[in-house]
C-alpha atoms as a PDB file:
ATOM      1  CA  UNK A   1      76.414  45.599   3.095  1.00  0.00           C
ATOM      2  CA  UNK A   2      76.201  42.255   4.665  1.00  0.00           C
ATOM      3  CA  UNK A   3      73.453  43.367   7.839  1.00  0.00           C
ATOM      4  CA  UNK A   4      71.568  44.887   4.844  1.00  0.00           C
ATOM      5  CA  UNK A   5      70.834  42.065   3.409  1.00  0.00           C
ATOM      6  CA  UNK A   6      70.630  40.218   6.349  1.00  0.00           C
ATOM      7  CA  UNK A   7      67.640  42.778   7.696  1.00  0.00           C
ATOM      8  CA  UNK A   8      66.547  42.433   4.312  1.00  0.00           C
ATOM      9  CA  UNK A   9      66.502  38.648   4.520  1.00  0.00           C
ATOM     10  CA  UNK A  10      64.598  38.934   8.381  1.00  0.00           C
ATOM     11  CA  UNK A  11      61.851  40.228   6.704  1.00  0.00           C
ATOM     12  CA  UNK A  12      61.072  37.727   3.909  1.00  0.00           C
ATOM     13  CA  UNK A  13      58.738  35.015   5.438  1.00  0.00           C
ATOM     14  CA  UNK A  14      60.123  31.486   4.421  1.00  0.00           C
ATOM     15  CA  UNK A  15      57.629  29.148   2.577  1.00  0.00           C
ATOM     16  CA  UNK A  16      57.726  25.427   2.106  1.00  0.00           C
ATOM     17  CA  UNK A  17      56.010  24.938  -0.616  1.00  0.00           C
ATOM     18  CA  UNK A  18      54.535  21.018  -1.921  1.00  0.00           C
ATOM     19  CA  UNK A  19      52.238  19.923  -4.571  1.00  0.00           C
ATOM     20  CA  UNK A  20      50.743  16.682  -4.105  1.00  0.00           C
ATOM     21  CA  UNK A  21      48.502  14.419  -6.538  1.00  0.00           C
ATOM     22  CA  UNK A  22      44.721  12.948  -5.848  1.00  0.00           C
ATOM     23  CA  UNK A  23      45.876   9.976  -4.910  1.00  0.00           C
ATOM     24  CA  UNK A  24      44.812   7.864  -1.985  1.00  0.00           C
ATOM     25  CA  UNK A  25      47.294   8.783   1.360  1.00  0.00           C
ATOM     26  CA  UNK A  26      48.922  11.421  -0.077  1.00  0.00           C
ATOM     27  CA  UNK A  27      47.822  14.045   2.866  1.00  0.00           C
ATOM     28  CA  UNK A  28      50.347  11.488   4.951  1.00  0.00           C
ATOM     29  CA  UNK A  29      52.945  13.409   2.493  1.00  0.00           C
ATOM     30  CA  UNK A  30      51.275  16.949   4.048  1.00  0.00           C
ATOM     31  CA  UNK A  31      51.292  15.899   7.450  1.00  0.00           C
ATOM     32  CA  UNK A  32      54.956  14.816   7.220  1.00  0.00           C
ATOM     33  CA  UNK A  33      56.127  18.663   5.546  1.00  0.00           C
ATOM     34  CA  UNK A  34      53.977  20.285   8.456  1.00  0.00           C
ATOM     35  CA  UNK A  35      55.490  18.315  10.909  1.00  0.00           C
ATOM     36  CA  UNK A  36      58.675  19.090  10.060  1.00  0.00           C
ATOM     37  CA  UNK A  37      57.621  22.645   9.222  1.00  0.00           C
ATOM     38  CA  UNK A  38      56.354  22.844  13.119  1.00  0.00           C
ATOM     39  CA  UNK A  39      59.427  20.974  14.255  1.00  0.00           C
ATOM     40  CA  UNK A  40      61.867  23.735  12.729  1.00  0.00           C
ATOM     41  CA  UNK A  41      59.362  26.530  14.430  1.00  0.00           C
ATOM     42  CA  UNK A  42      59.907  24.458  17.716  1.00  0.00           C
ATOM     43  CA  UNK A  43      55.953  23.846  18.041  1.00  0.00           C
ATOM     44  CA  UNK A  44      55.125  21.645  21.037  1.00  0.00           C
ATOM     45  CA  UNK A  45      53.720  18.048  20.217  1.00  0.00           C
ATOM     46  CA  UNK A  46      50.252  18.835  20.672  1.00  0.00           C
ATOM     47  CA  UNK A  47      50.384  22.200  18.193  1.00  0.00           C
ATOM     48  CA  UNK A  48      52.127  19.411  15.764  1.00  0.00           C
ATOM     49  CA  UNK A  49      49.434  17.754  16.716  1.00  0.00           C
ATOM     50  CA  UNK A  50      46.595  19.841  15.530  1.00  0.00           C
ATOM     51  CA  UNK A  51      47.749  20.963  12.800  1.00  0.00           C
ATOM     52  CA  UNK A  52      48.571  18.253  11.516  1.00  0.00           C
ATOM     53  CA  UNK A  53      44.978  16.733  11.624  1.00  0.00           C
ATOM     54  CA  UNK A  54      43.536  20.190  10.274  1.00  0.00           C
ATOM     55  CA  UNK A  55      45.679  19.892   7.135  1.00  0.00           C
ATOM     56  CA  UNK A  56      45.182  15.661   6.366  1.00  0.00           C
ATOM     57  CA  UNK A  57      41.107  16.967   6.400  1.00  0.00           C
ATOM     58  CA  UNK A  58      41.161  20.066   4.459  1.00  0.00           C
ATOM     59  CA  UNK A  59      43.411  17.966   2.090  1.00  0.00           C
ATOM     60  CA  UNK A  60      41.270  15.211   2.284  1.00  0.00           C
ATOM     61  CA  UNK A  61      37.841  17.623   1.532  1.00  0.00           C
ATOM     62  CA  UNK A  62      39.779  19.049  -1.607  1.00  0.00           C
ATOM     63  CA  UNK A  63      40.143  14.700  -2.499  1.00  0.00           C
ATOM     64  CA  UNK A  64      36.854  14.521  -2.410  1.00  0.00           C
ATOM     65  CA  UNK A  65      34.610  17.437  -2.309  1.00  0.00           C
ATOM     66  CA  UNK A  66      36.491  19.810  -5.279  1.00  0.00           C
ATOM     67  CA  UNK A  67      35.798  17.332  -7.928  1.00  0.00           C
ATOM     68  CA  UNK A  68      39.327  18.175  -9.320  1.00  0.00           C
ATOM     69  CA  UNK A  69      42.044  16.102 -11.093  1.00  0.00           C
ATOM     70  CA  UNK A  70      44.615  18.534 -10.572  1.00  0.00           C
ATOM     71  CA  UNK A  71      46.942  18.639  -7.971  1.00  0.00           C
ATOM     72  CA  UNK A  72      46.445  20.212  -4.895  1.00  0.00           C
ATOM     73  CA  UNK A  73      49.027  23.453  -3.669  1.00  0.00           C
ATOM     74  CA  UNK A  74      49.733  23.665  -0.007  1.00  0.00           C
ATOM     75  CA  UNK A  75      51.984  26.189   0.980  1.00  0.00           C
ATOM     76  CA  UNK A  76      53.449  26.818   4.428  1.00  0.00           C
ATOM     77  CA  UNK A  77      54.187  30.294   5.672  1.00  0.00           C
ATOM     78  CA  UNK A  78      56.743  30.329   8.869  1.00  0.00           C
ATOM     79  CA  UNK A  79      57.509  33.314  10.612  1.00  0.00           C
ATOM     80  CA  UNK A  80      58.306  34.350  14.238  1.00  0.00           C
ATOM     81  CA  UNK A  81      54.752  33.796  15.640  1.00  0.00           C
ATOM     82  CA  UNK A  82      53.035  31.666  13.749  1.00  0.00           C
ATOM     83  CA  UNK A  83      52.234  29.054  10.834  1.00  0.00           C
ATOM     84  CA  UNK A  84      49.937  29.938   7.674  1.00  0.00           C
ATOM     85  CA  UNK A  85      49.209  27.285   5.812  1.00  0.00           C
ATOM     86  CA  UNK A  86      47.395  27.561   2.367  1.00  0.00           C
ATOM     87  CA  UNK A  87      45.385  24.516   0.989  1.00  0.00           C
ATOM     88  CA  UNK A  88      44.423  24.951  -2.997  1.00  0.00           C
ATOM     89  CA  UNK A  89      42.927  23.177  -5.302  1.00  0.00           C
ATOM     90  CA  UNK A  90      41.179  24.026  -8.521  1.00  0.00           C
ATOM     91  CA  UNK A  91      38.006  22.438  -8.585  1.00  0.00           C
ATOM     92  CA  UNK A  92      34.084  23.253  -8.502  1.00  0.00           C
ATOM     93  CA  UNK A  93      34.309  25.437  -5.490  1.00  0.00           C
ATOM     94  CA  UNK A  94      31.638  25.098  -2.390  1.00  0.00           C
ATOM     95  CA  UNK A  95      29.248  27.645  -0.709  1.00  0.00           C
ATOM     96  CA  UNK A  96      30.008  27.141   3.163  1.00  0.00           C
ATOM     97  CA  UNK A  97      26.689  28.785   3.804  1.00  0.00           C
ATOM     98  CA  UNK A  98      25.385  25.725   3.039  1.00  0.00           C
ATOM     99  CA  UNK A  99      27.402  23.197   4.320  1.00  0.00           C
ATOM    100  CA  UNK A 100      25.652  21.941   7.209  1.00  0.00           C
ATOM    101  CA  UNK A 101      26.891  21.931  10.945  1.00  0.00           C
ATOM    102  CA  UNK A 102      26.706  17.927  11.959  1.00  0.00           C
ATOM    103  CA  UNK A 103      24.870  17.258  15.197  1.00  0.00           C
ATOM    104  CA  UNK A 104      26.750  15.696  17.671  1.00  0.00           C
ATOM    105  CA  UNK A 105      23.966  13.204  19.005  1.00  0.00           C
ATOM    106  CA  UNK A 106      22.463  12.659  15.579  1.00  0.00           C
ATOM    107  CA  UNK A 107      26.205  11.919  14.242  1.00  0.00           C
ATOM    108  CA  UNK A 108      26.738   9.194  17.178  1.00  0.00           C
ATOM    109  CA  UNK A 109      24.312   6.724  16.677  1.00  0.00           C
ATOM    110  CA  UNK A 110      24.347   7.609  12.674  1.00  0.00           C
ATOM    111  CA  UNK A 111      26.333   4.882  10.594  1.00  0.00           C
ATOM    112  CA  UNK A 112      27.843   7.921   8.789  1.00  0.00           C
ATOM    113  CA  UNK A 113      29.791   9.362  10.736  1.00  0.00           C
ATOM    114  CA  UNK A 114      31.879  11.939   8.299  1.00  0.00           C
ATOM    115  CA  UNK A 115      31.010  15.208   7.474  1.00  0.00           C
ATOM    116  CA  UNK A 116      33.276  16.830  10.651  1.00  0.00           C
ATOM    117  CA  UNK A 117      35.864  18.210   8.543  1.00  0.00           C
ATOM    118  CA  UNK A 118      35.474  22.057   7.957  1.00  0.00           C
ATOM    119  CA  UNK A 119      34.324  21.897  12.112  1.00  0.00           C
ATOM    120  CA  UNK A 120      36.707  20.327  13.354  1.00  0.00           C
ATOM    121  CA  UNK A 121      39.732  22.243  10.923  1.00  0.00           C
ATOM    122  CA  UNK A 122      37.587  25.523  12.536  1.00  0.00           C
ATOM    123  CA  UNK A 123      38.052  24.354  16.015  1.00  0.00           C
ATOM    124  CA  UNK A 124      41.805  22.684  16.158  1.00  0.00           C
ATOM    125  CA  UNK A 125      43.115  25.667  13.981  1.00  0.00           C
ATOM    126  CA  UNK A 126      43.245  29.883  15.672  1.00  0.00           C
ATOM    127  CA  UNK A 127      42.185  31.137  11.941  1.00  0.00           C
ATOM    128  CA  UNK A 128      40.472  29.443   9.757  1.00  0.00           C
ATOM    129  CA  UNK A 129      39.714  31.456   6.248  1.00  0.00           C
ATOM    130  CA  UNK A 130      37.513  29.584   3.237  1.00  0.00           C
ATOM    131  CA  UNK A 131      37.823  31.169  -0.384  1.00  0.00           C
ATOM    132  CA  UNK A 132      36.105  29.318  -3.030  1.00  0.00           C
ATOM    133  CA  UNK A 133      34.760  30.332  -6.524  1.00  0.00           C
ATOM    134  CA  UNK A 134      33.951  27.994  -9.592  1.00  0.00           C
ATOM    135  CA  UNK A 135      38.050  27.874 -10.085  1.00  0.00           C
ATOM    136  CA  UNK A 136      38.565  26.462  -7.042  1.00  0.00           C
ATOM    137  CA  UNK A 137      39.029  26.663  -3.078  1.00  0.00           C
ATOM    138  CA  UNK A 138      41.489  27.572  -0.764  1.00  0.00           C
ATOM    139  CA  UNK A 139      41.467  27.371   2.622  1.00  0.00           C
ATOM    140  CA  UNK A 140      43.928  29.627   4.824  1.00  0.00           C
ATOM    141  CA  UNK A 141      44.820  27.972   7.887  1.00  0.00           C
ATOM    142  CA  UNK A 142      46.716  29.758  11.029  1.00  0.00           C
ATOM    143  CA  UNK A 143      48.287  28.258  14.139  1.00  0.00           C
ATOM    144  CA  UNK A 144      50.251  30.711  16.409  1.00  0.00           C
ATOM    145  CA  UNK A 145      53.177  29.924  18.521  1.00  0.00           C
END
């Protein structure tokens, strides 16, 4: 009976989950679960790394783009060969049709220099999935072993 549940309990996928206000610094609170979370999946420091700077901006966008009050959701998935992490908020939502690509040169000698975020979560993360309706966004993040 016990290796039943034990195959049983194999299968499950273990998920950290944490809610966090809009409050300034609070995707320090994130980056601190994920690290962990990547610690515990024995992730090398540059993985930690990158995910860790994927999830303080899409937490970050959801501060500041979703127009929401409520918290955000971010829930880590671990299993044997890789990390899913789920950002969620419920605000306004977003087309990313329409959220423009920044040029690199342009951005440079600009004095704004933001607007990197869904880029640069696109290019440090190996999936990168964007759901968003008038209830809110989330944004499916993957990093394999």
């Amino acid at each position: 009976r016990s290796k039943k549940i034990g195959n049983i309990m194999k299968k499950l996928t273990p998920t950290v989950e944490l809610t966090i206000p809009v409050l300034p610094d609070m995707e320090l609170l994130a980056t601190q679960t994920s690290a962990a979370v990547a610690k515990h999946m024995s992730l090398d420091e540059e993985k930690t790394a990158e995910i860790n700077m994927a999830l303080s901006e899409a937490c970050i966008n959801a501060f500041e783009h979703s127009g929401s009050n409520s918290d955000i959701e971010i829930h880590f998935k671990i299993s044997d060969d890789r990390l899913i992490i789920q950002v969620t908020d419920s605000g306004k939502g977003f087309d990313k049709s329409k959220v423009d690509i920044p040029n690199i040169e342009e951005k440079i000698s600009s004095e704004h220099k933001r607007g990197w975020g869904l880029k640069l979560i696109e290019e440090l993360m190996d999936t990168v999935q964007f759901e968003s309706s008038e209830d809110g966004t989330t944004v499916t993040m993957t990093k394999n072993k």
